[in-house]
Protein backbone atom coordinates (compact mmCIF):
# COMPACT_ATOMS: atom_id res chain seq x y z
CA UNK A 1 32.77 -15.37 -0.64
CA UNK A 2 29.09 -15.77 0.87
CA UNK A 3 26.77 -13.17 1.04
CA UNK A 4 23.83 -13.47 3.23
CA UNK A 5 20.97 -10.85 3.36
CA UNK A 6 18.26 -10.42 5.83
CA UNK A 7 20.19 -12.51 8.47
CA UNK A 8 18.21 -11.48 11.32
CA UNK A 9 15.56 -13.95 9.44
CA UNK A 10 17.84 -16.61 9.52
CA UNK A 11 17.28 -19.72 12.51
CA UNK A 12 20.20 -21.31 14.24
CA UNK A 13 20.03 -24.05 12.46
CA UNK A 14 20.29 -22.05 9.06
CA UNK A 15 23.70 -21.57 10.00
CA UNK A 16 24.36 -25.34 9.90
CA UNK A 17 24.31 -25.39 6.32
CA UNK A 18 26.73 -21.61 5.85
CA UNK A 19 29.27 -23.41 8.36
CA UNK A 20 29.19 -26.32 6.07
CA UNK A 21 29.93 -24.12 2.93
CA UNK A 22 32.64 -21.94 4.38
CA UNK A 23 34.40 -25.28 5.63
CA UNK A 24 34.41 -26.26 2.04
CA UNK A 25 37.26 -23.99 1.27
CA UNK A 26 39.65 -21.92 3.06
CA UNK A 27 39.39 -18.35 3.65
CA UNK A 28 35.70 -18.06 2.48
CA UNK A 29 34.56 -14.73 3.23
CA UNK A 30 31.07 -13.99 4.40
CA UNK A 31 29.26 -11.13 5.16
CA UNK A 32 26.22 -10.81 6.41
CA UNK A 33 23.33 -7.85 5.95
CA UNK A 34 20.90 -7.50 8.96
CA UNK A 35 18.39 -5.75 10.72
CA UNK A 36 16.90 -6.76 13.62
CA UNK A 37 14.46 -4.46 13.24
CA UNK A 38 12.35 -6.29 10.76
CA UNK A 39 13.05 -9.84 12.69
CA UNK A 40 9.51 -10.47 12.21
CA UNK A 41 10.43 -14.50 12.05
CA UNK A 42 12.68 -15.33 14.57
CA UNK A 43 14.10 -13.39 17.10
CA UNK A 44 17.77 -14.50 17.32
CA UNK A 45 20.33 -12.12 16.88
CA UNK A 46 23.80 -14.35 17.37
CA UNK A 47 25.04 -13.81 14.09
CA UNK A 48 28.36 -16.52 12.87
CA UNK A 49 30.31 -13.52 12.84
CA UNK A 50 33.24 -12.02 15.48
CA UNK A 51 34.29 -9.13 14.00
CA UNK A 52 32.87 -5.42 15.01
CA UNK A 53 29.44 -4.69 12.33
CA UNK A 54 29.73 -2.02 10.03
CA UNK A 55 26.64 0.25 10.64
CA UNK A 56 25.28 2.06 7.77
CA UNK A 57 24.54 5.31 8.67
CA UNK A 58 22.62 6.85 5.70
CA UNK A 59 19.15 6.04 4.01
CA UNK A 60 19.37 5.93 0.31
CA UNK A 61 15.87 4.25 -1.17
CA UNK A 62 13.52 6.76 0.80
CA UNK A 63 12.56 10.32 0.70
CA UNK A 64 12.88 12.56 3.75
CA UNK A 65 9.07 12.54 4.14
CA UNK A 66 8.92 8.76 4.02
CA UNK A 67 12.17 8.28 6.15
CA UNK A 68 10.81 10.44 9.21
CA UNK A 69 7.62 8.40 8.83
CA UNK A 70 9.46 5.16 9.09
CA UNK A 71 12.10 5.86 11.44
CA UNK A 72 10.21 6.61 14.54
CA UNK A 73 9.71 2.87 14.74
CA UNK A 74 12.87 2.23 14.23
CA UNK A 75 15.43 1.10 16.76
CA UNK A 76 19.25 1.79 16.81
CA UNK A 77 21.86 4.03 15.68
CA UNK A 78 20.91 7.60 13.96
CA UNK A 79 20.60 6.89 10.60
CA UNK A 80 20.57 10.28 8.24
CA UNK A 81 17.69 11.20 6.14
CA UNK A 82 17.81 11.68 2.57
CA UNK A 83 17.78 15.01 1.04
CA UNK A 84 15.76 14.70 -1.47
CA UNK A 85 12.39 16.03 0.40
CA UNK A 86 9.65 14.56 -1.89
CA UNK A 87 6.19 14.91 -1.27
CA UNK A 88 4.15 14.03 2.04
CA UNK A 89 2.75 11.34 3.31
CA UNK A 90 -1.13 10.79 2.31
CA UNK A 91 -4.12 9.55 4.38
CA UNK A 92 -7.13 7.90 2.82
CA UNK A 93 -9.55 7.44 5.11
CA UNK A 94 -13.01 5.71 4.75
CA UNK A 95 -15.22 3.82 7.27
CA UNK A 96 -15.44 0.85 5.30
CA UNK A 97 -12.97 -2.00 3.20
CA UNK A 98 -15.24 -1.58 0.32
CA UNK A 99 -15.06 2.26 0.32
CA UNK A 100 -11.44 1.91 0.74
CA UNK A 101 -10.81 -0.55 -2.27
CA UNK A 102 -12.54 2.09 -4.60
CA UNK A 103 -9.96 4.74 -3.46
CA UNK A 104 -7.25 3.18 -4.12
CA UNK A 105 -8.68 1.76 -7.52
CA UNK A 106 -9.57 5.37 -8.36
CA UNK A 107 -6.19 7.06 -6.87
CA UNK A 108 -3.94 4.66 -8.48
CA UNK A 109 -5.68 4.56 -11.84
CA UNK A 110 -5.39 8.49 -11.56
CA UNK A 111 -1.36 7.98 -11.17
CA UNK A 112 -1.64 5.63 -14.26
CA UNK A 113 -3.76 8.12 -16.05
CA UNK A 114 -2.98 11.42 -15.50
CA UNK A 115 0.16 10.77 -14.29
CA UNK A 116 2.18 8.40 -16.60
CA UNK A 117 3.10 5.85 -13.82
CA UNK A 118 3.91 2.52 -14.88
CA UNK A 119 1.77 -0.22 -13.08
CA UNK A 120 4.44 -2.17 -11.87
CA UNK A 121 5.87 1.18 -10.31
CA UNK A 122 3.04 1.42 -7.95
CA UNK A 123 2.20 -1.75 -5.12
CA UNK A 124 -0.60 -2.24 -2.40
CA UNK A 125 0.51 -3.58 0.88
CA UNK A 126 -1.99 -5.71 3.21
CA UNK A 127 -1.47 -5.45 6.50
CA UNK A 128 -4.37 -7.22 8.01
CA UNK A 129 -6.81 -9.38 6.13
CA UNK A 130 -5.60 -10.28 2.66
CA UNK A 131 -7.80 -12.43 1.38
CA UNK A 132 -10.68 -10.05 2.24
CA UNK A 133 -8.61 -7.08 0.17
CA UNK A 134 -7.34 -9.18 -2.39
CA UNK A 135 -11.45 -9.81 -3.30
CA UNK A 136 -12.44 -6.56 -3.05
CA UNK A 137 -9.83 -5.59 -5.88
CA UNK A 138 -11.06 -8.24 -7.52
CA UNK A 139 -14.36 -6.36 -8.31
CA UNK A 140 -12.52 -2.97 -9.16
CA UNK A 141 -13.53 -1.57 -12.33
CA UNK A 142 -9.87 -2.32 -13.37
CA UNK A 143 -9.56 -6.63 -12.83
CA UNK A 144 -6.75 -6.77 -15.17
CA UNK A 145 -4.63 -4.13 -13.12
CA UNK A 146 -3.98 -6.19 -10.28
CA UNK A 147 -1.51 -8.96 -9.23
CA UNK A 148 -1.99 -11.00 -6.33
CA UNK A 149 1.35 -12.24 -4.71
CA UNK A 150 3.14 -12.62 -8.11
CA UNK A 151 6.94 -12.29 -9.07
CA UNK A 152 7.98 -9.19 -10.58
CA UNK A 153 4.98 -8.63 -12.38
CA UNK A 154 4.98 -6.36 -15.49
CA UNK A 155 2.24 -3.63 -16.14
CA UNK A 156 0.34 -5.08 -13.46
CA UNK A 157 0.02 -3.32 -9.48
CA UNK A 158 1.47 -5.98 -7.06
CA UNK A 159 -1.07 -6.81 -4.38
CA UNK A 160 1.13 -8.59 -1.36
CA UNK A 161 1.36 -8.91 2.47
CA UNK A 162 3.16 -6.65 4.31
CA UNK A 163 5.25 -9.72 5.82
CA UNK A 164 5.64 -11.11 1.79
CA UNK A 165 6.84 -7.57 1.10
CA UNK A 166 9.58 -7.37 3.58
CA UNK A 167 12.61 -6.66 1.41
CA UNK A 168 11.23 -5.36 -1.36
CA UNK A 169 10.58 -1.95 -2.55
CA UNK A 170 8.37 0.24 -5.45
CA UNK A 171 8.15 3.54 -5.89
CA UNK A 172 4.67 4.68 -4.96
CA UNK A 173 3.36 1.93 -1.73
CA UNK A 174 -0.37 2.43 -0.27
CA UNK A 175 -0.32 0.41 2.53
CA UNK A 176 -3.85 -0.34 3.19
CA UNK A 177 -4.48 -1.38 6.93
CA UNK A 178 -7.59 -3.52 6.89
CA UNK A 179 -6.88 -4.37 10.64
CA UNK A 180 -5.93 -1.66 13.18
CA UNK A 181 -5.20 -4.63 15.44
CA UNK A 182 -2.66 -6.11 13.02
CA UNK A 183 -0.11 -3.25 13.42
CA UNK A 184 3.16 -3.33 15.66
CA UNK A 185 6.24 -0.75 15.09
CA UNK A 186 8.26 -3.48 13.45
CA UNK A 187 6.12 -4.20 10.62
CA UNK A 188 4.98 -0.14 10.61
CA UNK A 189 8.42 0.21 9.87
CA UNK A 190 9.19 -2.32 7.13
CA UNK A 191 6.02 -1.33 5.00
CA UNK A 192 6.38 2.57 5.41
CA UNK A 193 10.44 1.90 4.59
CA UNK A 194 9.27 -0.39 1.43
CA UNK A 195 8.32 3.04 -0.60
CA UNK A 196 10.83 5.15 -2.40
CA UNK A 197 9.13 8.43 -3.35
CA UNK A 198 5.75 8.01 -2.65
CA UNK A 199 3.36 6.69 0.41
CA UNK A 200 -0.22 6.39 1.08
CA UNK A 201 -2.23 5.12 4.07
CA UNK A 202 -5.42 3.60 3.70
CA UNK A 203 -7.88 2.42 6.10
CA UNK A 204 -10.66 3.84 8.60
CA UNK A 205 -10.10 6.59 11.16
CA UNK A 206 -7.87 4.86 13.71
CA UNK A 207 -5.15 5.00 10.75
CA UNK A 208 -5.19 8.76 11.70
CA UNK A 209 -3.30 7.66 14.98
CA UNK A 210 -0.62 6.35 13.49
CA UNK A 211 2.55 9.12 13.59
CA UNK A 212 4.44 10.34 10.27
């Protein structure tokens, strides 16, 4: 049996090498997980596969907050919300990166804090500029908190892309939008999707536009 996950991310010549396995032995199985709405890398959707997909009609990692954010950029067949209602969606909003790095310092080391969140429970998404977020953190009042594009990191707050992210999740996401012009629905809807119970938006005043 093969198992392949985010196929919608896969190339046609990816395939090459699953054909080659499957021919190895008889009756090999595989499935395949996809979405095309977070084909972000390649937009080919012939999948090796002839059989009718089995759609998955119900959303178990979000909230229903977070879902109803997500979903209206999301395209395809209903998908139910979650009942467990959690808490809304959050805006911080400040006219500049800097002020916006000491937000999320302060706000996240208030979770930590007052809150008794583990660090590796919480992550900050980038979608925009990286490099210019990833040195603002660096002059937080907290440099040991962060962790810049690292595996599984433990008591530490991941700091990744939003494309890096893609299949991934943690529990409490502020995706901070350093670029208004780097949005589109697709990735809106990966990086909102990416948080379980939690979800904050950071960036300037044009984040304000953005529907939940």
């Amino acid at each position: 049996m093969i198992l392949i996950d985010e196929g919608q991310d896969f190339k046609p010549e990816f395939w090459l090498a699953i054909d080659m396995l499957c021919e190895q032995q008889d009756g090999t199985k595989l499935y395949v997980f996809q979405d095309s709405n977070q084909a972000i890398y390649t937009n080919n959707q012939d999948l090796p596969i002839n059989c009718e997909p089995l759609v998955l009609f119900d959303n178990c990692r979000n909230t229903k907050y977070i879902h109803n954010s997500a979903y209206q950029y999301y395209e395809g067949v209903d998908v139910e919300p979650p009942d467990i209602e959690g808490e809304p969606v959050e805006f911080v909003i400040k006219n500049s990166l800097k002020l916006q790095a000491k937000e999320i310092d302060k706000s996240i080391s208030r979770l930590i804090v007052s809150e008794g969140i583990s660090p590796e429970d919480i992550a900050v998404i980038v979608m925009g500029d990286y490099s210019v977020a990833k040195s603002l953190l660096e002059l937080s009042t907290h440099k040991d908190l962060w962790a810049f594009k690292a595996f599984s990191p433990k008591n530490k707050v991941l700091v990744e892309t939003a494309k890096r992210f893609k299949g991934l999740e943690a529990k409490i996401i502020f995706l901070w939008i350093t670029d208004f012009d780097s949005m589109n629905e697709k990735l809106l809807y990966i990086s909102i999707s990416r948080a379980r119970f939690r979800l904050w938006f950071v960036g300037d005043y044009f984040i304000q536009h953005i529907e939940i």
